[in-house]
Protein backbone atom coordinates (compact mmCIF):
# COMPACT_ATOMS: atom_id res chain seq x y z
CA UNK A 1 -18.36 -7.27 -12.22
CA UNK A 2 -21.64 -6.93 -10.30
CA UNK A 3 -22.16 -3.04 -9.11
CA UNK A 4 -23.84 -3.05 -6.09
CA UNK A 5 -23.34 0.57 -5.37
CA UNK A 6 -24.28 3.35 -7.77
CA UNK A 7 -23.84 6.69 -7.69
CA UNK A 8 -24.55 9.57 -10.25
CA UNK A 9 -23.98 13.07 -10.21
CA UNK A 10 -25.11 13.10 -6.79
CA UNK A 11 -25.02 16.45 -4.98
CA UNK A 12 -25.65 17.16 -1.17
CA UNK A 13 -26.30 20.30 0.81
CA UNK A 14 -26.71 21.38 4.44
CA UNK A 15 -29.34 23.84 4.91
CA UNK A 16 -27.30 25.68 8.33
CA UNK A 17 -27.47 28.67 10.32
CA UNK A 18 -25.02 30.05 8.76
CA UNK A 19 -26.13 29.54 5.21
CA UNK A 20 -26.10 26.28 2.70
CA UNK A 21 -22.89 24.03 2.97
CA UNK A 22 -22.38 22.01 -0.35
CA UNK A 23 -20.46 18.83 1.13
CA UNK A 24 -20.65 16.60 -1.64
CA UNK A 25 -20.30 18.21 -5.50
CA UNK A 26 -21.62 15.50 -8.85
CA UNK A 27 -20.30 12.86 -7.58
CA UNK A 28 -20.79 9.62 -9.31
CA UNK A 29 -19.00 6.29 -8.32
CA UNK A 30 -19.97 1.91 -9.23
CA UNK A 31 -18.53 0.24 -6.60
CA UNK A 32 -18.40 -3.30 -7.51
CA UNK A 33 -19.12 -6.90 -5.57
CA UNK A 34 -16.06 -7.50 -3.86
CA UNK A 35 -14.17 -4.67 -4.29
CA UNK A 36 -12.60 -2.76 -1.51
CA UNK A 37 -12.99 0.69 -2.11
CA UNK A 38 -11.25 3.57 0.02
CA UNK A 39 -11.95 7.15 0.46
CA UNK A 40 -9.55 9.36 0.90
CA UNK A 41 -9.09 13.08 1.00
CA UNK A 42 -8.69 16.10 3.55
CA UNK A 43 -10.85 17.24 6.72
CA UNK A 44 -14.28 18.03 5.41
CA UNK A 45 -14.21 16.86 1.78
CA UNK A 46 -17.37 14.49 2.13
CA UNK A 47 -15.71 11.06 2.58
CA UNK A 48 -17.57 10.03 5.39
CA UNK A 49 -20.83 12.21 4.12
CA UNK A 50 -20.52 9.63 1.02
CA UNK A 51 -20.43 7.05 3.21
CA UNK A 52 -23.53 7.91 5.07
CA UNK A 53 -25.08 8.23 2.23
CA UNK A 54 -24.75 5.10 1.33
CA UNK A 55 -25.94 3.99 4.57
CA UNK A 56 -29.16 5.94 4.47
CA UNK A 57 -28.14 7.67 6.88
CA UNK A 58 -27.92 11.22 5.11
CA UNK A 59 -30.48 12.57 1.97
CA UNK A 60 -28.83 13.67 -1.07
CA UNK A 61 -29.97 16.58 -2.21
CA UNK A 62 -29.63 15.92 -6.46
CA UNK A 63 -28.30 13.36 -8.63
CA UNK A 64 -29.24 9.54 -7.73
CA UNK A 65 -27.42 6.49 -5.42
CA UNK A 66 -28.61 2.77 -5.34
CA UNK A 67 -27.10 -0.04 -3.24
CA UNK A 68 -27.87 -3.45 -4.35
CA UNK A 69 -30.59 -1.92 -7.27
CA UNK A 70 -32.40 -0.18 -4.06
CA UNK A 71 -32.53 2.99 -2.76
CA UNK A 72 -30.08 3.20 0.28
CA UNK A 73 -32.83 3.93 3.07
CA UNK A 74 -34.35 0.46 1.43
CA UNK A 75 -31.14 -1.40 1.32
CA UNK A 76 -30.47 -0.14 4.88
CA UNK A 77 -34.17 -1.71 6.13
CA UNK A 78 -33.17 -4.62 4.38
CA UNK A 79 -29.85 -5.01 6.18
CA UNK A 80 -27.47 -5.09 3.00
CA UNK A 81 -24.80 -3.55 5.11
CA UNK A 82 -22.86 -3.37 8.16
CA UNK A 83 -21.26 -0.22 9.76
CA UNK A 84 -18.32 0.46 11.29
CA UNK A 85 -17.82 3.58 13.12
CA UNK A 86 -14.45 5.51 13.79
CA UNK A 87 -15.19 4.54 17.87
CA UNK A 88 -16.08 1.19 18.72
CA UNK A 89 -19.16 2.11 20.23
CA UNK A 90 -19.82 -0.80 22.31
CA UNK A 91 -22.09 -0.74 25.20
CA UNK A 92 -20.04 -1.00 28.45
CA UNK A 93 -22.66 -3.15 30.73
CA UNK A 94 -22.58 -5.20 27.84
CA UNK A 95 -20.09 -8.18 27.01
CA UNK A 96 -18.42 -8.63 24.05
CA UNK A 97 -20.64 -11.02 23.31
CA UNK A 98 -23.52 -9.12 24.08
CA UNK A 99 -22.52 -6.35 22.08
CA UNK A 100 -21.85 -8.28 18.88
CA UNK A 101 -25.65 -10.19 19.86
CA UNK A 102 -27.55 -6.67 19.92
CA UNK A 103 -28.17 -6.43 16.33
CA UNK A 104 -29.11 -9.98 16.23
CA UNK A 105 -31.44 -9.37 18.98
CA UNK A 106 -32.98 -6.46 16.88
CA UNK A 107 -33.71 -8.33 14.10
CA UNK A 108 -35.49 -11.31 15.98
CA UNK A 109 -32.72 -14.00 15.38
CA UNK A 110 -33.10 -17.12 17.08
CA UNK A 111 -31.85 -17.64 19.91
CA UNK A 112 -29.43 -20.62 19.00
CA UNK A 113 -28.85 -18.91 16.10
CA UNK A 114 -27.57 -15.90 17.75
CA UNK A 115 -25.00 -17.77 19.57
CA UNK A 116 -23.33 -19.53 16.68
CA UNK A 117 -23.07 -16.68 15.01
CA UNK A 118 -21.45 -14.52 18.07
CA UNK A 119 -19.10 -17.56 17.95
CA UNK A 120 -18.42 -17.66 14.13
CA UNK A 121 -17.91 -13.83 13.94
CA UNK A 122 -15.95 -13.32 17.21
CA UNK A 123 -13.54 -16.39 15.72
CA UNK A 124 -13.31 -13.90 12.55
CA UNK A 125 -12.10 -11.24 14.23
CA UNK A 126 -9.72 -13.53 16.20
CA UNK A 127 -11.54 -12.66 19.80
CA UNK A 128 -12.70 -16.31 20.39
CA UNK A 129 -12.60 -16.75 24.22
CA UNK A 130 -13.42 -13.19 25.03
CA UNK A 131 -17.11 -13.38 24.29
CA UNK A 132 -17.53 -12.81 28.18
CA UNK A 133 -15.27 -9.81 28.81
CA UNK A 134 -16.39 -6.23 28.83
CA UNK A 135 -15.21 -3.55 26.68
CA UNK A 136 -13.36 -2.20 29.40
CA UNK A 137 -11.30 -5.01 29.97
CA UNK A 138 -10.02 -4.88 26.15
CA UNK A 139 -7.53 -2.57 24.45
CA UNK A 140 -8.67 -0.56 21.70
CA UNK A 141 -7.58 -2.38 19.64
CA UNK A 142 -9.51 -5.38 20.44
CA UNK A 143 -12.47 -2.82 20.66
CA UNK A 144 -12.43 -1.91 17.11
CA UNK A 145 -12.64 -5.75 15.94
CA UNK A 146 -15.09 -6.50 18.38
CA UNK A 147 -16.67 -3.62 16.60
CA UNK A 148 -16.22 -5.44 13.11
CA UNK A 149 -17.51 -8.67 14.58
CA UNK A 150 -20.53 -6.90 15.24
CA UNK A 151 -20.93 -5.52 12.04
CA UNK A 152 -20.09 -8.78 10.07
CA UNK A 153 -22.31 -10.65 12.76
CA UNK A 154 -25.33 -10.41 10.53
CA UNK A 155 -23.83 -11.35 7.22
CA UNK A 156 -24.43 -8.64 5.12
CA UNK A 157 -22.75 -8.27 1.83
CA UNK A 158 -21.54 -4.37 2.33
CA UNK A 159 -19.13 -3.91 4.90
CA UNK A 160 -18.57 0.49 5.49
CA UNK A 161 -16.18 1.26 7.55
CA UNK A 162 -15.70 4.80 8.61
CA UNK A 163 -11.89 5.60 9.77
CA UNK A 164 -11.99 2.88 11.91
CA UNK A 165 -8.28 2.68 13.19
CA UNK A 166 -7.64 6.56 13.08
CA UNK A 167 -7.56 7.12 16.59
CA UNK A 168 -4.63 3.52 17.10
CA UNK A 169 -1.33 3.78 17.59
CA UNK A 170 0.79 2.64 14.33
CA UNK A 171 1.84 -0.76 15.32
CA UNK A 172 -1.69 -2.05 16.41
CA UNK A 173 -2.84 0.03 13.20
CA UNK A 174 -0.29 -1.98 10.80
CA UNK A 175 -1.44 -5.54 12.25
CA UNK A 176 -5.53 -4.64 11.91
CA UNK A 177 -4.74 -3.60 8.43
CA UNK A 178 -3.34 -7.09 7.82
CA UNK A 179 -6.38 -8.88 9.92
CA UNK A 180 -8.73 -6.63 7.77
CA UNK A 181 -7.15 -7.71 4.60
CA UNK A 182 -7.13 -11.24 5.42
CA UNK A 183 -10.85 -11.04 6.48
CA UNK A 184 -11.84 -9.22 3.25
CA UNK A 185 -9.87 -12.39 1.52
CA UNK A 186 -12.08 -14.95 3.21
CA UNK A 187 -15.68 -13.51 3.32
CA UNK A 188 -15.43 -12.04 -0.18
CA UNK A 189 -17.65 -8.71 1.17
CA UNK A 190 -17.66 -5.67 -0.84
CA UNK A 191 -16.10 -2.98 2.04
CA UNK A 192 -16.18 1.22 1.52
CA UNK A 193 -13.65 2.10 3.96
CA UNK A 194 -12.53 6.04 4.98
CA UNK A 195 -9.15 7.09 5.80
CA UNK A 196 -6.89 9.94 5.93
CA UNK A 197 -3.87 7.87 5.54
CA UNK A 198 -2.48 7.38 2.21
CA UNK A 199 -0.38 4.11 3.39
CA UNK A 200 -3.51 2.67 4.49
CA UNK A 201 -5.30 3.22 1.60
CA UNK A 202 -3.20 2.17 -0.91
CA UNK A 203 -2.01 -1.26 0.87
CA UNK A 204 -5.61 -2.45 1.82
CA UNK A 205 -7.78 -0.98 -1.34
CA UNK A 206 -8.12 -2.45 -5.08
CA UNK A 207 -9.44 0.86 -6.01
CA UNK A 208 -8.77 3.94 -4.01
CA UNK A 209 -11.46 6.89 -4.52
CA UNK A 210 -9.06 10.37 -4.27
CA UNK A 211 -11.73 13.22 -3.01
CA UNK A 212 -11.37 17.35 -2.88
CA UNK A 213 -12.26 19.66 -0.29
CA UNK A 214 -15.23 20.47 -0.06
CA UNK A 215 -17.31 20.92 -1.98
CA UNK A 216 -16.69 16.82 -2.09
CA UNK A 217 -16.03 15.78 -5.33
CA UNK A 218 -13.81 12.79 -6.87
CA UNK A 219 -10.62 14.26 -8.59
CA UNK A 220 -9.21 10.97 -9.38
CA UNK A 221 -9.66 6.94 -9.22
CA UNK A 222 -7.20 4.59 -9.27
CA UNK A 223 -7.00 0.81 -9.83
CA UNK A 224 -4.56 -1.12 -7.97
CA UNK A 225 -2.01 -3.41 -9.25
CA UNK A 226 -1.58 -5.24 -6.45
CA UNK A 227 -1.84 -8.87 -5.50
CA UNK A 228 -4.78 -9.27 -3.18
CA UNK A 229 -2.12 -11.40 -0.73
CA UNK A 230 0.11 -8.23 0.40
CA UNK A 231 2.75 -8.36 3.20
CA UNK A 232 3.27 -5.20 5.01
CA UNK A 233 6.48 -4.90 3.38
CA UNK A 234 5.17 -4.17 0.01
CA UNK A 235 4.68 -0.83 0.91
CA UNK A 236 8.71 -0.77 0.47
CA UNK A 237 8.16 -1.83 -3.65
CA UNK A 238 8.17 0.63 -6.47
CA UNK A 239 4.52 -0.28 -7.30
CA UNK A 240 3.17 0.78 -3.97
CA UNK A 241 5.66 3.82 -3.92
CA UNK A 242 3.99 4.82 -7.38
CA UNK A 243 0.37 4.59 -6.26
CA UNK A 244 0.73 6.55 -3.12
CA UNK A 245 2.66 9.32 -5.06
CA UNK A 246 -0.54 9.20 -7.21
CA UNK A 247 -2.76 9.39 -4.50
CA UNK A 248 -0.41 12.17 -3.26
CA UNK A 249 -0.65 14.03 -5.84
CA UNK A 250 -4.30 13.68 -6.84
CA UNK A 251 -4.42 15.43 -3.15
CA UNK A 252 -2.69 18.28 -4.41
CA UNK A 253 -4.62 18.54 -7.27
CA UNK A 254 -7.63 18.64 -5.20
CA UNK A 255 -6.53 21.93 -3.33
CA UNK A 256 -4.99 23.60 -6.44
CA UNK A 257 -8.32 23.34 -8.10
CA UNK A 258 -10.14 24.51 -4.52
């Protein structure tokens, strides 16, 4: 398998008031092409720090991180990725539509071109026929794929994907972990996705990346056995029991050695 995301021994500090912060502690990671890779780990252990790293939009401070053989702040000026943040975000005077257009806007897409893919993407995401509604007029819910739409809208290969259903209810949670799963089935993207919840980890990742407090660093991996086509009610079989008492304990491990 392909890495497309490489990290080694990478180290990050925040020069504060208060003194330096380490937030992230020799951290090295592949993340492969197609993979879908979760986070996971207490308030403050560097999951999302990772992630923005990644992004380019934080500077380690040692070690070294590539995304798709380039330095993240090049891979993010070539558009190799998409980001999902744990709000939606969307512009309220804009449509749904014209939110998931912006970046395409940005980047000088035609204008045809731009439309089809608003279409394509918003069909994705299962929001076709609300392309002219605002963000108020959807739940939030709907918000958060209209988010994804507009991250997917300009095809990149990296999906990240910061905690974006923390702030839902369970039920709507549970039913945009199965539309996320299904997506990640069908456009084959490689995703990096935060959480705090163990459930969620373990039923939508093939690997799931188990993090200390900080300073972040990774005190365990762990390879799903899984079948990439998962009902919600595997999380009631003895495989999915036994990787979330992993991840459980992996947590625990984490603080003990804190």
């Amino acid at each position: 398998m392909t890495s497309v995301i490489e990290a080694r021994g990478l180290d990050l500090t925040f020069q504060t008031n208060d003194g330096p912060v380490r937030a992230l502690s020799d951290v090295s990671l592949d993340i492969g092409a197609g993979e879908f890779v979760s986070f996971i780990g207490p308030s403050g252990c560097g999951k999302t720090t990772f992630l923005r790293c990644i992004a380019g939009l934080e500077e380690p401070t040692g070690g070294s991180l590539t995304v798709n053989g380039m330095s993240p702040d090049a891979a993010r000026r070539a558009r190799a990725y998409g980001y999902v943040f744990q709000a939606a975000g969307l512009y309220p005077w804009r449509t749904i539509g014209g939110n998931v257009r912006l970046p395409l806007e940005i980047m000088g897409f035609p204008r045809a071109e731009q439309a089809e893919r608003v279409r394509r993407t918003l069909e994705l995401v299962d929001l076709a026929g609300f392309e002219n509604k605002f963000p108020w007029q959807l739940s939030g819910g709907m918000q958060q794929r209209a988010s994804i739409a507009r991250a997917l809208a300009f095809d990149a290969d990296i999906l990240l994907m910061d905690e974006p259903f923390g702030a839902l209810d369970e039920i709507v949670r549970d039913h945009l972990n199965e539309e996320l799963l299904a997506l990640w089935r069908r456009t084959g993207k490689t995703v990096g996705f935060v959480t705090h919840s163990i459930p969620e980890a373990v039923f939508l990742s093939t690997r799931i990346v188990v993090m200390s407090p900080r300073p972040g660093r990774i005190t365990d991996v762990i390879d799903s056995p899984l079948p990439s086509e998962r009902p919600l009610d595997i999380r009631d079989s003895r495989e999915f029991i036994e990787i979330a008492h992993r991840v459980r304990d992996g947590l625990r491990a984490g603080h003990v050695d804190d």
